[in-house]
C-alpha atoms as a PDB file:
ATOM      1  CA  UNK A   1       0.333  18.730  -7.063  1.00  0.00           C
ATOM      2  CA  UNK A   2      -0.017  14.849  -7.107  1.00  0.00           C
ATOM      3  CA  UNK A   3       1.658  12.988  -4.426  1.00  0.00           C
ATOM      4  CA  UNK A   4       3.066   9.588  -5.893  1.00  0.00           C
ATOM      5  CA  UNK A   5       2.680   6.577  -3.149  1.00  0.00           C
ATOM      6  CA  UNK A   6       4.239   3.627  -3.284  1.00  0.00           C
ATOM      7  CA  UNK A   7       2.837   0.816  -1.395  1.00  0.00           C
ATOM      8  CA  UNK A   8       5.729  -1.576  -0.251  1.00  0.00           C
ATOM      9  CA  UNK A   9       6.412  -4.003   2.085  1.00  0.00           C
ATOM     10  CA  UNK A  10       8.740  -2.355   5.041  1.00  0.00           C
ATOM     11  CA  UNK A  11      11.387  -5.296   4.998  1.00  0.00           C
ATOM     12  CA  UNK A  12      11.200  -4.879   0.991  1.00  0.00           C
ATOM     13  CA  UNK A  13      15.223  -3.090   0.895  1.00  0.00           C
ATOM     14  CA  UNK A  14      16.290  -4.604  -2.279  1.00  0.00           C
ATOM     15  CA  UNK A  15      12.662  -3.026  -3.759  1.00  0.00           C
ATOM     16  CA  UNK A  16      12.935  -0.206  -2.365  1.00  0.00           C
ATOM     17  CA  UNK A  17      15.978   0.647  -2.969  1.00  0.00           C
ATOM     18  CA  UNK A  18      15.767   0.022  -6.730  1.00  0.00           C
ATOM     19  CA  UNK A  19      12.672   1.987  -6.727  1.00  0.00           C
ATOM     20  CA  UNK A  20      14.720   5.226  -4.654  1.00  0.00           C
ATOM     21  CA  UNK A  21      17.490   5.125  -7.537  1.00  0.00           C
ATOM     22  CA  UNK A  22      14.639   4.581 -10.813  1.00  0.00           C
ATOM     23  CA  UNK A  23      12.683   6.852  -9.642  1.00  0.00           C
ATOM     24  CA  UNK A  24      15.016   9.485  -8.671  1.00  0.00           C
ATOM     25  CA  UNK A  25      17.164   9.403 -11.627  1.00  0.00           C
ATOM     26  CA  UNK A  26      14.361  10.780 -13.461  1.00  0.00           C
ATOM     27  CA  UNK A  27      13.545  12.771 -10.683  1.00  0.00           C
ATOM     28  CA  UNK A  28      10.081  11.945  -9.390  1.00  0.00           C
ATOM     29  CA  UNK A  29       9.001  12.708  -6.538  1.00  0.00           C
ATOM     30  CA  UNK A  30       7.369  10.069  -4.234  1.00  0.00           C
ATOM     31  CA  UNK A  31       6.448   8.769  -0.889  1.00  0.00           C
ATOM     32  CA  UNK A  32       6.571   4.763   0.349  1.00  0.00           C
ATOM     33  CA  UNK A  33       3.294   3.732   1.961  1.00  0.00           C
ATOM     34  CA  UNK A  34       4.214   0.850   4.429  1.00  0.00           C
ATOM     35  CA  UNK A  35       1.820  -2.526   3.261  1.00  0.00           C
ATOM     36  CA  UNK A  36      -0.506  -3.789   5.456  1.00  0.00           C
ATOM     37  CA  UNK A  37       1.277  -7.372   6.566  1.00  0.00           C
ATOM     38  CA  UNK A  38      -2.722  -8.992   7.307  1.00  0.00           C
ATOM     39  CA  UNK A  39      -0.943 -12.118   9.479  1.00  0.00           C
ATOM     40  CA  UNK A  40      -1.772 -12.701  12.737  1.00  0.00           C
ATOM     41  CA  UNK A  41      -4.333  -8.989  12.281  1.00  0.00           C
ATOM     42  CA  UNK A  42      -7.342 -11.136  11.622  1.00  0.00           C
ATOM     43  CA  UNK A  43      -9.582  -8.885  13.848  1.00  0.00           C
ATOM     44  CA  UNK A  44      -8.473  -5.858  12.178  1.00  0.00           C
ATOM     45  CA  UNK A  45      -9.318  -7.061   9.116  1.00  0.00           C
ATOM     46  CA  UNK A  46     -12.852  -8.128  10.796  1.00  0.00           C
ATOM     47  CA  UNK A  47     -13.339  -4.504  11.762  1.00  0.00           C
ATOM     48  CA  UNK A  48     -12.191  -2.651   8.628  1.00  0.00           C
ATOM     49  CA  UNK A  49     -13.979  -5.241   5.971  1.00  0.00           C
ATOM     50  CA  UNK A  50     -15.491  -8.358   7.786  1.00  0.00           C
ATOM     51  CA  UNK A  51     -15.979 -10.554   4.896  1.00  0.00           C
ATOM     52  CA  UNK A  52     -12.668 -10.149   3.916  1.00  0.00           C
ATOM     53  CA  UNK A  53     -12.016 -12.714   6.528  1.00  0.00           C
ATOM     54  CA  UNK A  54     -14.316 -15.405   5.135  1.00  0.00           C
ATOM     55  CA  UNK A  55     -13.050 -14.875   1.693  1.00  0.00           C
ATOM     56  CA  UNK A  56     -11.188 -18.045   0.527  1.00  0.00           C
ATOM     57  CA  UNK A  57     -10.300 -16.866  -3.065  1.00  0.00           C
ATOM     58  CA  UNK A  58      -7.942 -14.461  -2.042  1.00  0.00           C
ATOM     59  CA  UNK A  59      -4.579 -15.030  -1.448  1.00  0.00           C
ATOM     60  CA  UNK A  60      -3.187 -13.962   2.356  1.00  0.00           C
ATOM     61  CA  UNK A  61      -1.119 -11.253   0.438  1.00  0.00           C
ATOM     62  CA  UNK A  62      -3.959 -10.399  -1.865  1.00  0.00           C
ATOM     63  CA  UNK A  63      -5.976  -9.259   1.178  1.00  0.00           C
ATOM     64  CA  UNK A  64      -2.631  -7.057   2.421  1.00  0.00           C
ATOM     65  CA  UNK A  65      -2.631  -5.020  -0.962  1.00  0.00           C
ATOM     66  CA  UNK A  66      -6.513  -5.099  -1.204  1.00  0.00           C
ATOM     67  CA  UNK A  67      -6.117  -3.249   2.648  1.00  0.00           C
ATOM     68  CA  UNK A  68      -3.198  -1.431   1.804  1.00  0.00           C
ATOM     69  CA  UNK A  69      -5.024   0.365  -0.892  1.00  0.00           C
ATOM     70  CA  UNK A  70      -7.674   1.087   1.628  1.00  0.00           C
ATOM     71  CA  UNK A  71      -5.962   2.643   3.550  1.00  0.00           C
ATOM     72  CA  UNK A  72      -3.713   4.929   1.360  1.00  0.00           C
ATOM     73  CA  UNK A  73      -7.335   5.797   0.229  1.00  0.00           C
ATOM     74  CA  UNK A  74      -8.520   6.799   3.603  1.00  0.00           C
ATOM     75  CA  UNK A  75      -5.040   9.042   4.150  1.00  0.00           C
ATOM     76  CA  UNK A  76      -6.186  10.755   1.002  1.00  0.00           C
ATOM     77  CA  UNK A  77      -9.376  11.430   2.601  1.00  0.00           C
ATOM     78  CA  UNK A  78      -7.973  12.227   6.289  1.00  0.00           C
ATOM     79  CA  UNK A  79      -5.917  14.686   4.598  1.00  0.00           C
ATOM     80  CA  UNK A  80      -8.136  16.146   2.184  1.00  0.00           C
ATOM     81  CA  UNK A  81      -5.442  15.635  -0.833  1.00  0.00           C
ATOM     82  CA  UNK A  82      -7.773  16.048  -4.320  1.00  0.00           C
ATOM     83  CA  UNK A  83      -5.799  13.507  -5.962  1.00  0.00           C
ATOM     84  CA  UNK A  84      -2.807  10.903  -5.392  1.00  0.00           C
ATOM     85  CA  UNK A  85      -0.789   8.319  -7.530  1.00  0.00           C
ATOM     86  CA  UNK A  86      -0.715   4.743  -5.998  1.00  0.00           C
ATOM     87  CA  UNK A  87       2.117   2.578  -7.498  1.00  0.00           C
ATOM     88  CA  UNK A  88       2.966  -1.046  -5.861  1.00  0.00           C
ATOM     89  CA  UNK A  89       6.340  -2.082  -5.510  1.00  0.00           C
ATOM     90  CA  UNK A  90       6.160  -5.457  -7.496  1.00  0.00           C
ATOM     91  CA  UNK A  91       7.325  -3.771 -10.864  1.00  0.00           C
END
């Protein structure tokens, strides 16, 4: 069975409650994936993708999503899940 992720910001209620009663009225089944917040983590962002630091394209909350999928990627790994669904909350 897939396992539908949803990355969202933590302090994202109003999101994440809309996305609890959408999703559930049709009733699929899903997990939240807390976003990476990169502000004031500059060295972990060094140690999981250095040149993400020198990038200057990129906005500060581009780099959060581009790490949160990272790491929801890595769980999937850690875990040894075949497949997963990531959704972001910004729908």
């Amino acid at each position: 069975m897939v396992t539908n992720y949803i990355i969202s910001l933590i302090s994202a209620d109003i999101r994440r409650s809309h996305i609890n009663k959408e999703f559930s009225s049709k009733n699929i089944k899903f997990e939240f994936f807390d976003a990476f917040q990169p502000l004031g983590k500059e060295n972990i962002i060094e140690n999981i993708l250095p040149q993400l630091n020198k990038n200057t394209v990129l906005t500060v909350g581009e780099k959060g999503c581009l790490i949160s999928h990272l790491l929801l990627w890595q769980k999937c790994i850690d875990e040894d899940m075949p497949y997963i669904s990531i959704l972001s909350n910004n729908f």
